[in-house]
Protein backbone atom coordinates (compact mmCIF):
# COMPACT_ATOMS: atom_id res chain seq x y z
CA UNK A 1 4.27 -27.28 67.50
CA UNK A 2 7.53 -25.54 68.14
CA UNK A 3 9.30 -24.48 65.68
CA UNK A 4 12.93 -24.86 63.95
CA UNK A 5 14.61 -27.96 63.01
CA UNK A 6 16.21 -30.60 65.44
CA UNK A 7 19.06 -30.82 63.81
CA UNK A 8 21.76 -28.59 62.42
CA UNK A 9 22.69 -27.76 58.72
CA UNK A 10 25.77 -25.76 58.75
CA UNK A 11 27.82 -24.74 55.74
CA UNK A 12 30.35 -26.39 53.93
CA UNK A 13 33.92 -25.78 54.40
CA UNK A 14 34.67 -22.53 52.50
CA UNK A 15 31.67 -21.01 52.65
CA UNK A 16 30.64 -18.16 55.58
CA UNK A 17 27.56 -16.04 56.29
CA UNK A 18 27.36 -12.69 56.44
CA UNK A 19 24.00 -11.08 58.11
CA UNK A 20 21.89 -8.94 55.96
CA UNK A 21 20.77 -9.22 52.58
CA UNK A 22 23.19 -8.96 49.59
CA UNK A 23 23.44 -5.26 47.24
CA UNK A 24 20.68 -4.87 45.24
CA UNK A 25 22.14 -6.21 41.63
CA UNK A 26 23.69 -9.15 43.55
CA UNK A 27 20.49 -10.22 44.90
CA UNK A 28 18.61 -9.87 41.56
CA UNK A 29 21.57 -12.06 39.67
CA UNK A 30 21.08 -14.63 42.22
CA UNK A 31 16.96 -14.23 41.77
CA UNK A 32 17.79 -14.66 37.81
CA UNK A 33 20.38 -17.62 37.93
CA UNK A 34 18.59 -19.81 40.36
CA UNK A 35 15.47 -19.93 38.52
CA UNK A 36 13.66 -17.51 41.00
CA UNK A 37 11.03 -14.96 39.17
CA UNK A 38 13.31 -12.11 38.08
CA UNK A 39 12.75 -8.41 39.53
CA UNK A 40 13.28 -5.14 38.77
CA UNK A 41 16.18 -3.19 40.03
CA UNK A 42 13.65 -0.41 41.28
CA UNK A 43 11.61 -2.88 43.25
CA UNK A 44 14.79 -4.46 44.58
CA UNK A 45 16.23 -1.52 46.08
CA UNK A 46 12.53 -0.34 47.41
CA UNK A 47 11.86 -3.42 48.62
CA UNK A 48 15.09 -4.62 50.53
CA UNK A 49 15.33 -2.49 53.12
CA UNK A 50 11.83 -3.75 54.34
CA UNK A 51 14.16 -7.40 55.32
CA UNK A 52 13.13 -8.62 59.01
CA UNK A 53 16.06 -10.35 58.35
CA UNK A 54 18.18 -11.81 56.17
CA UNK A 55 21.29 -13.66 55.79
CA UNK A 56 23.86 -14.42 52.71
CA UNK A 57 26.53 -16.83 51.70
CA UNK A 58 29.67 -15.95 50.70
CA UNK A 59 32.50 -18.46 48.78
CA UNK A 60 35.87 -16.55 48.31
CA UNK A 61 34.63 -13.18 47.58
CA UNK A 62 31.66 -13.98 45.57
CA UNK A 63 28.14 -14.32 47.42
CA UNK A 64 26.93 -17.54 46.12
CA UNK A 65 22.77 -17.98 48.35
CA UNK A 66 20.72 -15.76 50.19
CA UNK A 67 17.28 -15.82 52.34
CA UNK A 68 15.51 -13.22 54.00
CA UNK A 69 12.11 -12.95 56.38
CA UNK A 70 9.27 -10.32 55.86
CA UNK A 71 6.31 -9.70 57.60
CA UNK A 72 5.24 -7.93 61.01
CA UNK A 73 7.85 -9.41 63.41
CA UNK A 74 5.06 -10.76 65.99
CA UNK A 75 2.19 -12.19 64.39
CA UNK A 76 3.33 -13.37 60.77
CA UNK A 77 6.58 -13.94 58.87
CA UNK A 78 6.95 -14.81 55.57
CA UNK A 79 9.99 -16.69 54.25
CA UNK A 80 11.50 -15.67 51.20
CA UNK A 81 14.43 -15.73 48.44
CA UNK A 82 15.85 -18.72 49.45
CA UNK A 83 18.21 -18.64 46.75
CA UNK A 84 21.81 -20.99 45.68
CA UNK A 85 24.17 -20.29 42.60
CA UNK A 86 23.75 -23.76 40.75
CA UNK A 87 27.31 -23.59 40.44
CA UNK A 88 27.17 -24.13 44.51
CA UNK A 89 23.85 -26.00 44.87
CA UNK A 90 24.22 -30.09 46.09
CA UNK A 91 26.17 -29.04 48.96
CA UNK A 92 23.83 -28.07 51.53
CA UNK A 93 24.09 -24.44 51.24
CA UNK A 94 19.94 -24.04 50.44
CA UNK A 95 19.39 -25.93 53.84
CA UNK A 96 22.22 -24.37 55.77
CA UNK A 97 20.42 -20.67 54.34
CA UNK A 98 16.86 -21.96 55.89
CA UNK A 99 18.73 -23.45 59.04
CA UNK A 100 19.82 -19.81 60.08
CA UNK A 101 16.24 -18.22 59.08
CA UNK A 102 14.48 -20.31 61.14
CA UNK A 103 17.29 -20.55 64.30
CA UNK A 104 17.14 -16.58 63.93
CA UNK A 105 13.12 -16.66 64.46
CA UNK A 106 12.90 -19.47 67.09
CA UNK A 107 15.27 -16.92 69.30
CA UNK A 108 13.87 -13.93 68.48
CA UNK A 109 9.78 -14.22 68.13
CA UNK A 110 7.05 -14.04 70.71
CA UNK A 111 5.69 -17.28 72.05
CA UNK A 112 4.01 -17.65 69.00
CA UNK A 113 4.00 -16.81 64.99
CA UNK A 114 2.61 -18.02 61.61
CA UNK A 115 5.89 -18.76 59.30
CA UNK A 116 4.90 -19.36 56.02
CA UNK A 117 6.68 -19.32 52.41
CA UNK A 118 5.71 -20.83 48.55
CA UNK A 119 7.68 -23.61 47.70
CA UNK A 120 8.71 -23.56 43.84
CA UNK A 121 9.10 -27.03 42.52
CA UNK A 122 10.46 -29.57 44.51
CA UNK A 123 11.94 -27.48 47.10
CA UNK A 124 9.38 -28.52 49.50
CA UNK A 125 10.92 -31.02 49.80
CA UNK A 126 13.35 -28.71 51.60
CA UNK A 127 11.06 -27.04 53.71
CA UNK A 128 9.51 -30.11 54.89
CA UNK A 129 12.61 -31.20 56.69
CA UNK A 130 12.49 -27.80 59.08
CA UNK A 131 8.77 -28.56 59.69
CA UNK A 132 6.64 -26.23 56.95
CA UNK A 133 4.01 -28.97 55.97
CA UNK A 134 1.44 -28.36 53.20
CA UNK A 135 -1.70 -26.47 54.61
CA UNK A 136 -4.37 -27.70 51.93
CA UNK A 137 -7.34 -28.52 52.35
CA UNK A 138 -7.39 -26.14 55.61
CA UNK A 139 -6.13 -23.21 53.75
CA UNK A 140 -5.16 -22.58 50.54
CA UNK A 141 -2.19 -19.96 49.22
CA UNK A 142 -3.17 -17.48 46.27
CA UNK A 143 -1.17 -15.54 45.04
CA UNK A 144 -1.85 -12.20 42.13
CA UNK A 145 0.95 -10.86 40.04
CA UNK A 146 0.44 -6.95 39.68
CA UNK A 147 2.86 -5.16 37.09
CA UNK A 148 1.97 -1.73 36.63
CA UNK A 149 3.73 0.40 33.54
């Protein structure tokens, strides 16, 4: 199966990306008001700079969604923080966010990859549109939360 979608989600008029992933407070508000699992400043900043790649939205001056890849680059990537201000969600910004993602790894990977991400609620529906399909029974995604003192 190739990968990306067949069509195009760009973003709405008055709304830009920027490359990269947002500051480190920005991108735990965003984490906090979109219902994602909140995180630690100290993680954040640890943890960012680790980004395969990542892209953000901005509206005005204010960065309204993000997304970001991990992994290795060649053999897995993992998509993650897919994240929209609810005061700027119902306008396509989520897909437009996952659009770029997955244009950016279609040009950029080897002739093959694993692209995976968890879907929270109903936002597989989402992910279903750029091809990500549930992978149960043939695998199953676990998960462990570790929170040392």
């Amino acid at each position: 199966m190739s990968l990306g979608p067949q069509e195009h989600y760009p973003l709405p008029d008055g709304y830009a990306f920027r490359t990269g992933v947002p500051d480190a407070a920005t991108y735990c508000r965003l984490r906090k008001i979109s219902g994602l699992t909140p995180r630690t400043l100290c993680a954040v900043q640890a943890g960012l700079p680790h980004t395969l790649y990542g892209v953000h939205v901005v509206h005005g001056s204010d960065i309204v969604g993000m997304g970001r890849m991990i992994g290795d680059g060649a053999l897995f990537i993992h998509v993650v923080d897919i994240a929209v201000d609810p005061a700027h969600q119902g306008h396509g910004i989520g897909s437009a966010i996952v659009d770029a993602i997955m244009r950016h790894i279609c040009s950029t990977i080897p002739a093959e990859i694993y692209v995976s991400l968890m879907a929270n609620g109903e936002a597989w529906r989402l992910y279903e549109r750029f091809g990500f399909s549930n992978v149960f029974p043939d695998a199953r995604g676990m998960a462990i939360w570790i929170d040392r003192p």
